[in-house]
Protein backbone atom coordinates (compact mmCIF):
# COMPACT_ATOMS: atom_id res chain seq x y z
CA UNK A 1 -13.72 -75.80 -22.80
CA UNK A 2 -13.51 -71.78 -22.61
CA UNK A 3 -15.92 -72.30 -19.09
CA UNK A 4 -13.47 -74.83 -17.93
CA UNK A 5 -10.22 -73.01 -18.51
CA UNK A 6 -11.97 -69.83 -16.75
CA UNK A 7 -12.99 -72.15 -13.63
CA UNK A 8 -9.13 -73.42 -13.02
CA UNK A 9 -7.78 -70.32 -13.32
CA UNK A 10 -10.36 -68.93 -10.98
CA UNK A 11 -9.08 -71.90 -8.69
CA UNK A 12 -5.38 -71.18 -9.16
CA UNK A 13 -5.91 -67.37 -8.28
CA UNK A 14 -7.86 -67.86 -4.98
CA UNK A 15 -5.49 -70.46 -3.77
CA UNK A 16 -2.53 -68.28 -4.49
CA UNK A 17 -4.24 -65.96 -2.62
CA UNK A 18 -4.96 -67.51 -0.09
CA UNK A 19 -1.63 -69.46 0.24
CA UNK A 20 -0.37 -65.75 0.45
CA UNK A 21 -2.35 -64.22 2.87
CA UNK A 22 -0.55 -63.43 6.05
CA UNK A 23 -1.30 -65.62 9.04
CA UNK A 24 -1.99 -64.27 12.61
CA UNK A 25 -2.51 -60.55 14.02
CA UNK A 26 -1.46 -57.91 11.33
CA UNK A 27 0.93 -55.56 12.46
CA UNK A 28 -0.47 -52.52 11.39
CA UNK A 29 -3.07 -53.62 14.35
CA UNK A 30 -1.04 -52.88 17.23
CA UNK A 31 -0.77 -49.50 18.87
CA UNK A 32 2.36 -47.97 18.33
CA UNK A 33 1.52 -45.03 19.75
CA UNK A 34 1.59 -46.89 23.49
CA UNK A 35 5.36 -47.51 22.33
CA UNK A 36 6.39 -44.26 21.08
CA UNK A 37 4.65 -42.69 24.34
CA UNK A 38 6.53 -45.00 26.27
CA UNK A 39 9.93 -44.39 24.67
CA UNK A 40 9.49 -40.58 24.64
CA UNK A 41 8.12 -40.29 28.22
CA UNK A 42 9.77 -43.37 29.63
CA UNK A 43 13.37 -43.81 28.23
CA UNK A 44 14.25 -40.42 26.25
CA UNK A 45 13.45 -37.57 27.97
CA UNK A 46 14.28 -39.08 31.16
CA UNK A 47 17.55 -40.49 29.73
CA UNK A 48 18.76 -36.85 28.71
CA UNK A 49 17.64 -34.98 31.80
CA UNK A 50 19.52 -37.15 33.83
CA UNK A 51 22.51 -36.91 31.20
CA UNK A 52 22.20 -33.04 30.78
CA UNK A 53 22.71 -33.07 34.49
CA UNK A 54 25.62 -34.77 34.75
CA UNK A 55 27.07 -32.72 31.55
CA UNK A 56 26.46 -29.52 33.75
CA UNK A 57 28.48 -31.25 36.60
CA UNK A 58 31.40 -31.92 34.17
CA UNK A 59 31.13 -28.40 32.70
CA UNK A 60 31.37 -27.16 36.79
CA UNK A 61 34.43 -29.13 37.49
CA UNK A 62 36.12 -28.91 34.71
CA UNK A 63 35.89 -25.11 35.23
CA UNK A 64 37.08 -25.83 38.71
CA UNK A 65 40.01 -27.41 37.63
CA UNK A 66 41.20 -25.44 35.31
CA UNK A 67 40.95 -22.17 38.02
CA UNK A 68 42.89 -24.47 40.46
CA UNK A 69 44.76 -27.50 38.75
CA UNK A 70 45.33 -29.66 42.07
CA UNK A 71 45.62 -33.76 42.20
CA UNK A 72 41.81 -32.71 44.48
CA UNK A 73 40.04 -31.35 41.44
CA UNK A 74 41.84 -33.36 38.85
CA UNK A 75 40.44 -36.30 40.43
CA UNK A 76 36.49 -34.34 40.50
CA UNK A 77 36.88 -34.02 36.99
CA UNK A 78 37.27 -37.44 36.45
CA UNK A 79 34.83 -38.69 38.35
CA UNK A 80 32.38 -36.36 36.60
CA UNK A 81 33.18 -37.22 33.32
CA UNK A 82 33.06 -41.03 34.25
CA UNK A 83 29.74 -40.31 35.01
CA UNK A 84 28.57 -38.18 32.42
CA UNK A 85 30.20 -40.54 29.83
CA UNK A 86 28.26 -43.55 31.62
CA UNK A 87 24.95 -41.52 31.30
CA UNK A 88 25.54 -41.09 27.37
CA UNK A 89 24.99 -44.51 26.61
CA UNK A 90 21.70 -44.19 27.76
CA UNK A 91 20.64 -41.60 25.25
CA UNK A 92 23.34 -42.25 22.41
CA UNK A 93 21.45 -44.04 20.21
CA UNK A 94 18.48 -42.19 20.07
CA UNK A 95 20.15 -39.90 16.71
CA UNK A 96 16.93 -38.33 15.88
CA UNK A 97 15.43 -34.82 15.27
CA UNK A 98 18.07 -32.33 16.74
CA UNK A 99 20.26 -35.02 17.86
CA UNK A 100 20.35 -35.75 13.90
CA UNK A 101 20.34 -32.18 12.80
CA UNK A 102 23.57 -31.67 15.29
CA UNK A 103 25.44 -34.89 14.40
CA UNK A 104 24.92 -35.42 17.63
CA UNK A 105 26.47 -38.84 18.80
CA UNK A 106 29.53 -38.09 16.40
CA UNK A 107 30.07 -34.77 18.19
CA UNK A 108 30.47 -36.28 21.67
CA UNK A 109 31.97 -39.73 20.76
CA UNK A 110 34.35 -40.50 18.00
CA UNK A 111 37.18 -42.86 19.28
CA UNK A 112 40.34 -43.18 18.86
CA UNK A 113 40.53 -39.18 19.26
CA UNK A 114 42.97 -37.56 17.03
CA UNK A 115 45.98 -36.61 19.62
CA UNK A 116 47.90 -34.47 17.06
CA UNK A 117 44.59 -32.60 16.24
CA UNK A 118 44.17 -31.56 19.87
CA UNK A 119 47.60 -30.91 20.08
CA UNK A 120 47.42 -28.59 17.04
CA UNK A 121 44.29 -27.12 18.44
CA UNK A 122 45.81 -26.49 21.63
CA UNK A 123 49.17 -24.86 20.32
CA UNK A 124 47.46 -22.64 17.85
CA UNK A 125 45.50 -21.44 20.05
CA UNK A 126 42.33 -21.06 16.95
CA UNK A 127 40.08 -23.84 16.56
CA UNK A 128 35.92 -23.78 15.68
CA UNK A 129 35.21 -27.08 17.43
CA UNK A 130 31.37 -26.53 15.13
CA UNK A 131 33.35 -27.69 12.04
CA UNK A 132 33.46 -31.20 11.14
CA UNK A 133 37.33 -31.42 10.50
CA UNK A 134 37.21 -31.15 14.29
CA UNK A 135 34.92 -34.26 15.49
CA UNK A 136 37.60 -36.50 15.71
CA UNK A 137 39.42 -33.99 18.48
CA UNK A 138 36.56 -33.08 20.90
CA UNK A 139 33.86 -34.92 23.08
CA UNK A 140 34.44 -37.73 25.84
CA UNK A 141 37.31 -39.40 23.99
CA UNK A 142 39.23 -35.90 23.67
CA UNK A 143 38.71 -35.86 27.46
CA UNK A 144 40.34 -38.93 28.14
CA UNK A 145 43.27 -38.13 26.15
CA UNK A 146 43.22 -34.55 28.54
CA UNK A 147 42.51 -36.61 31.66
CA UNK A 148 44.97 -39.22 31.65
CA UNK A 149 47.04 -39.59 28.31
CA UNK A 150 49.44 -36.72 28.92
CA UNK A 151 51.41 -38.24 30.81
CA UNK A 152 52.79 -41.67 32.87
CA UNK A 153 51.45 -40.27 35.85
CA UNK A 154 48.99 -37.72 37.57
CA UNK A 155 52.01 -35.51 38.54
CA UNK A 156 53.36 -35.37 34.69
CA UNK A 157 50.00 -34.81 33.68
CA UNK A 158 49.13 -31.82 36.09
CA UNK A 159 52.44 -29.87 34.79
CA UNK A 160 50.69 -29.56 31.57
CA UNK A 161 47.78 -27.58 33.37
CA UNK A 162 50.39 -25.41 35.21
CA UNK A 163 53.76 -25.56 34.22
CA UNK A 164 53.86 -26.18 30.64
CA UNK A 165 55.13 -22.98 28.72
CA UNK A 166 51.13 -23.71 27.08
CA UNK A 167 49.08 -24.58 30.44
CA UNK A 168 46.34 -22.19 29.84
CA UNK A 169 45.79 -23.49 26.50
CA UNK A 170 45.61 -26.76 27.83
CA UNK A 171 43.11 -25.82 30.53
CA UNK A 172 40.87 -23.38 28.04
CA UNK A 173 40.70 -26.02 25.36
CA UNK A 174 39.50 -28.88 28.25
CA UNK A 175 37.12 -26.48 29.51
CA UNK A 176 35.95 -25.31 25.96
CA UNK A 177 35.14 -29.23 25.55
CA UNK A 178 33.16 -29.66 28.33
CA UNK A 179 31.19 -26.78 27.77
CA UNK A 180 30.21 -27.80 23.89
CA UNK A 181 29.39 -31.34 25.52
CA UNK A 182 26.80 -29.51 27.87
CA UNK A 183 25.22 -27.14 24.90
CA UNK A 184 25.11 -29.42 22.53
CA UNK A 185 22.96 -31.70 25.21
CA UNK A 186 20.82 -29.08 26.58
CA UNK A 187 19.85 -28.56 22.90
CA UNK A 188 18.98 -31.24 22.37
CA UNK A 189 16.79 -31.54 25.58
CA UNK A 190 15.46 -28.63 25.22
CA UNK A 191 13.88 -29.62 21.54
CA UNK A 192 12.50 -32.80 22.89
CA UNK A 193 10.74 -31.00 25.80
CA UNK A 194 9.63 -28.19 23.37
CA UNK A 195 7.54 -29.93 21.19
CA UNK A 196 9.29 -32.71 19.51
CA UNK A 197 7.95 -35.31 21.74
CA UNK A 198 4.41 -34.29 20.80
CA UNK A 199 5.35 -34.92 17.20
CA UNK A 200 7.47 -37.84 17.74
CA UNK A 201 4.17 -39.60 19.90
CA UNK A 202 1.81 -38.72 17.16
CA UNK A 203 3.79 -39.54 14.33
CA UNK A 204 2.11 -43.09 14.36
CA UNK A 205 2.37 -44.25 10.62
CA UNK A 206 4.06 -47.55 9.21
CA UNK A 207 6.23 -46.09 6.80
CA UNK A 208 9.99 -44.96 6.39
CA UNK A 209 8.96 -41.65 7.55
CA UNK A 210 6.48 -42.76 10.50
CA UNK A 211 8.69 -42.42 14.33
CA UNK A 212 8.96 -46.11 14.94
CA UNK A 213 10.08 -47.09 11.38
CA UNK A 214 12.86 -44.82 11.24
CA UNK A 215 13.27 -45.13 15.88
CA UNK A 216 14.37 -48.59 15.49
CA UNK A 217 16.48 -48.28 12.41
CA UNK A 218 18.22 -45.75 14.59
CA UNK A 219 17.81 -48.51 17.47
CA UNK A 220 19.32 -51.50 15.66
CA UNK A 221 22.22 -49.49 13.56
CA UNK A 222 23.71 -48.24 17.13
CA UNK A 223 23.81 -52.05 18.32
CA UNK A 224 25.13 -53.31 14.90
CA UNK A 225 27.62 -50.55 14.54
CA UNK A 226 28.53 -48.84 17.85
CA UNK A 227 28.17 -51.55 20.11
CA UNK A 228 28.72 -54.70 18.59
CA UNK A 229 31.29 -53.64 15.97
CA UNK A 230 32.39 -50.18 17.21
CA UNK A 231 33.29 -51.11 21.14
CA UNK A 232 33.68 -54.61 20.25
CA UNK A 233 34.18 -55.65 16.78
CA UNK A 234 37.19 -53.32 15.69
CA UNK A 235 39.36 -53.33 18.40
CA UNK A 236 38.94 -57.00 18.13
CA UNK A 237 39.94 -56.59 14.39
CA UNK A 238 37.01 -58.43 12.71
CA UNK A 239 36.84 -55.57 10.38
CA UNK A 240 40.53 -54.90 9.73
CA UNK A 241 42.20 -58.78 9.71
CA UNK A 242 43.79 -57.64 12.75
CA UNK A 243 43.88 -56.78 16.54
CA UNK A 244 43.71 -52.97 17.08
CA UNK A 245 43.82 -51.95 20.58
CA UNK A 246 44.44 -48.59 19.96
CA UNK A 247 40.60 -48.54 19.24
CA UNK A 248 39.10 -49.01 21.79
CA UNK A 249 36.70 -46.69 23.84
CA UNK A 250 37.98 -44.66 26.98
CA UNK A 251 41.75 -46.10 25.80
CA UNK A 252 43.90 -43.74 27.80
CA UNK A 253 42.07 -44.30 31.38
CA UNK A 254 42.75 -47.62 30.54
CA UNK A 255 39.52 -49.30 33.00
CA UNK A 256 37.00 -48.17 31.98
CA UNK A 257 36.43 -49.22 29.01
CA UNK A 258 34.32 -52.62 29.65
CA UNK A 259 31.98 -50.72 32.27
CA UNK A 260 30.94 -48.02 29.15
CA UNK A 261 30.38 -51.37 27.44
CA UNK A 262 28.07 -53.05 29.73
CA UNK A 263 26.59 -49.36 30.12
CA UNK A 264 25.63 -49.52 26.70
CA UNK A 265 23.90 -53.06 26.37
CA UNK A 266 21.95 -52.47 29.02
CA UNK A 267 20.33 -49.42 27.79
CA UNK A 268 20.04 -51.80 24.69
CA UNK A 269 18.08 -54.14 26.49
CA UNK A 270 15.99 -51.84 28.41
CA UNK A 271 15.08 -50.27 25.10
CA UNK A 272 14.21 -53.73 23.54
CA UNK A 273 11.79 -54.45 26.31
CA UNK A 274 10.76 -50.82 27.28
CA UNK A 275 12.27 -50.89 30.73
CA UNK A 276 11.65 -47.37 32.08
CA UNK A 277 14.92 -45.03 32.56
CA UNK A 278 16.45 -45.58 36.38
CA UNK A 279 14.11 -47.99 36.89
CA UNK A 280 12.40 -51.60 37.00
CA UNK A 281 9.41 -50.94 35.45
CA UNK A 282 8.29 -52.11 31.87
CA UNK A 283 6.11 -50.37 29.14
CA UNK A 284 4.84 -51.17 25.91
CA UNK A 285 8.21 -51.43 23.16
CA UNK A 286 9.46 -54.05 21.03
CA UNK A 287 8.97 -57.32 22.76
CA UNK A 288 5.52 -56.59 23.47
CA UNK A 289 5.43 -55.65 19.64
CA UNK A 290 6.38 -59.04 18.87
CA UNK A 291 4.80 -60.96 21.24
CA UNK A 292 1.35 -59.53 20.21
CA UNK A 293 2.46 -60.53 16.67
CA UNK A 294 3.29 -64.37 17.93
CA UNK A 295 6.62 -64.98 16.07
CA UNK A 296 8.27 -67.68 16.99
CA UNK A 297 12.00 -69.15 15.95
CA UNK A 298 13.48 -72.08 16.60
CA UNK A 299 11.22 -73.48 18.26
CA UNK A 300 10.33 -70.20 21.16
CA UNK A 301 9.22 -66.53 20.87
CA UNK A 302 11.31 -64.49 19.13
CA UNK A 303 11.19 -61.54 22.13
CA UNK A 304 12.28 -64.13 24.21
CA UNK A 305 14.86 -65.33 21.79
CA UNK A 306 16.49 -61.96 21.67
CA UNK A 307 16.17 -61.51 25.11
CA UNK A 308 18.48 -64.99 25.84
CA UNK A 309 20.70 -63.75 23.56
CA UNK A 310 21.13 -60.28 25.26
CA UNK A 311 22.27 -62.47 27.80
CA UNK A 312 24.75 -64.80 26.59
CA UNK A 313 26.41 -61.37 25.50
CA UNK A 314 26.56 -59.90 28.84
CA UNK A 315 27.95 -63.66 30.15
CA UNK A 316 30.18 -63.70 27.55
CA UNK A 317 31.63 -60.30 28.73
CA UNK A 318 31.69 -60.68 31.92
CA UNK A 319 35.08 -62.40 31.19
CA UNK A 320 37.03 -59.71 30.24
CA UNK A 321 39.22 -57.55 31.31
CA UNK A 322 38.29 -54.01 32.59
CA UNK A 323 40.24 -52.57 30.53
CA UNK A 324 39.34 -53.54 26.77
CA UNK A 325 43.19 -52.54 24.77
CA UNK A 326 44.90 -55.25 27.56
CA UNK A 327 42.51 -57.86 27.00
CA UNK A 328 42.41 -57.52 23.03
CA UNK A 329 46.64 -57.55 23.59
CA UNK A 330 46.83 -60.78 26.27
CA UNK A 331 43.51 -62.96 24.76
CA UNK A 332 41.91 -61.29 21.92
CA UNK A 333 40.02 -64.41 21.92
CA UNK A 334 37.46 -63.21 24.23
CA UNK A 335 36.84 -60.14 22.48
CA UNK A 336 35.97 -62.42 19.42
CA UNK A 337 33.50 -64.15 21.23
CA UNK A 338 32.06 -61.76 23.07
CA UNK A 339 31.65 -60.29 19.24
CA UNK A 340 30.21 -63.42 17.90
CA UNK A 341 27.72 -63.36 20.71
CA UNK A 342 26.66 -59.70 19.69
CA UNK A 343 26.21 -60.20 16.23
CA UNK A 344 23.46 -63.08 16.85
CA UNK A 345 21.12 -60.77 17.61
CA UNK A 346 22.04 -58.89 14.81
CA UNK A 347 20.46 -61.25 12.74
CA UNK A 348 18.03 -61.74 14.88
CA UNK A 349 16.47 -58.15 15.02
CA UNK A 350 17.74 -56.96 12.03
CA UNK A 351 16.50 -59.59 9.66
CA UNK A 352 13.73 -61.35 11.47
CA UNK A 353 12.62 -58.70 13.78
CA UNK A 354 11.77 -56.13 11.07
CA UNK A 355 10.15 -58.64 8.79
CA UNK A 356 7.84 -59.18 11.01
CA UNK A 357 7.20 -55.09 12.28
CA UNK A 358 7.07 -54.50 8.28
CA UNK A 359 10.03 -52.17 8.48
CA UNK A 360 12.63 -51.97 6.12
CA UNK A 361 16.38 -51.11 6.42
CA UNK A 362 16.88 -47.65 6.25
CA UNK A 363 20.97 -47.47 6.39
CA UNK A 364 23.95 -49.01 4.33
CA UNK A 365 25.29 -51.78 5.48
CA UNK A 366 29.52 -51.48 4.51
CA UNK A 367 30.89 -53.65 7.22
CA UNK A 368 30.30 -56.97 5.13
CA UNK A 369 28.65 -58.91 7.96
């Protein structure tokens, strides 16, 4: 009785086993360095060359601008920050090593600005724009409030740059912004071309610490929370029970705010599937990681599922309006949509996606989504 009581529970234990083991290739199989050397060499450091460029050019012309304050080089400036603000959602979501240490991303890009902070700043005269009271008052959305919010028209808003009783305190504060948006970037070049990269490429590991654990925790928080809820979501009021247009990105040059949107997915996409910076080519990333790994959901690949779904969001945006306040204040409807769209990949990468890398969650979810 004792031998046949030891033989069924020898029975039970390897089939539980078995029924347990995984099925197909392990994960911990795949070379990640080939991804990390492809992000680094690929997508990063090419991302914020090109970006620290553009941040010099802003830097130059808002300098210009603020020696000679004509409709000529108000019009430079803009174009340079359009630029440079297009560039940054290329390298935004990569928040890691100085970028991280800097508070990087919050530095250059908390929307709405705070008007009455700048305003403050600008009338006192005395402002450290290194503290964090001051986030909220500086970066690309502080320049859009500078560029076109003071007034209904380029004329009103050049007579704060030369006939306001405070004109040089508006054009030293504009210029002090654009400068801190060029540091802060060069540092943060400069310590990915000094040795990070090394240590990012070699940091191969699957754990929290290991780059790719905590890369695409970084990777799929920006989509969840700074595109899909932060450019879409809120000033759609998904979050808040209602419409707030007041949110939205680039608000006072009142265009531009879908093309910083579609800006942004695509470098989303191109990180998904590795697509080198500026350029057609693929290298190893995350649908190659899956792929390898054969997961499949309803019924196809998942790579290929989140690819699709990439692009019913861009479809789904292309019906909006340029300018993001005016469509959430005519048909808010499309905003909604164009959120619902977003957050199916949401699910999609950040449930099934790291399930099958092994990767857990490394943030706090608060949004209740």
């Amino acid at each position: 009785m004792k031998k046949f009581s030891l033989l069924l529970l020898t029975v039970f234990v390897v089939w539980g086993c078995t029924n347990n083991a995984p099925s197909g290739p392990n994960a911990d199989d795949f070379d990640r360095q080939a991804i990390l050397e492809n992000w680094a060499n690929n997508l990063i450091i090419p991302g914020f060359t090109h970006f620290a460029e553009t941040t010099a050019e802003l830097q130059v012309q808002a300098e210009a601008f603020s020696e000679t304050p004509s409709p000529q080089n108000l019009t430079a400036l803009r174009e340079a920050w359009k630029e440079s603000y297009l560039a940054f959602q290329h390298v935004s979501m990569f928040e890691m090593g100085k970028a991280m240490e800097l508070n990087y991303r919050n530095n250059l890009n908390i929307y709405p600005t705070d008007t009455d902070e700048i305003e403050g700043s600008i009338e006192s005269g005395e402002y450290n724009l290194a503290l964090p009271s001051l986030l909220d008052s500086q970066g690309f959305p502080a320049l859009d409030y500078l560029l076109y919010g003071l007034g209904e028209n380029d004329a009103e808003i050049l007579n704060y740059y030369t006939t306001n009783t405070n004109a040089e305190g508006y054009r030293t504060y504009l210029v002090d912004l654009s400068q801190r948006i060029d540091s802060l970037t060069k540092e943060v070049l400069n310590h990915w071309t000094s040795g990070y990269r090394d240590e990012f490429v070699s940091n191969t590991g699957n754990d929290a610490n290991a780059s790719l654990d905590m890369m695409v925790n970084d990777y799929i928080y920006y989509y969840e929370k700074h595109l899909r809820a932060g450019k879409i979501g809120i000033p759609a009021g998904v979050f808040s029970g209602s419409p707030l247009s007041g949110h939205v990105e680039a608000y006072y040059s009142d265009d531009f705010s879908k093309a910083l949107f579609n800006e942004a997915l695509t470098a989303s996409i191109n990180f998904f599937n590795g697509t080198h910076f500026n350029s057609d080519q693929n290298g190893q990333s995350l649908d190659d990681y899956l792929e390898y790994l054969e997961i499949d959901k309803e019924g196809s690949g998942l790579a290929t599922l989140i690819n699709t779904q990439f692009d019913s969001a861009r479809s789904e945006a292309e019906n909006l309006n340029p300018d993001f306040a005016a469509q959430v204040e005519s048909d808010n409807s499309l905003m909604l949509s164009t959120y619902d769209e977003l957050q199916r990949n949401v699910v999609f990468m950040k449930v099934d996606m790291l399930q099958a890398l092994n990767i857990n969650v490394d943030y706090v979810d608060a949004d209740g989504d």
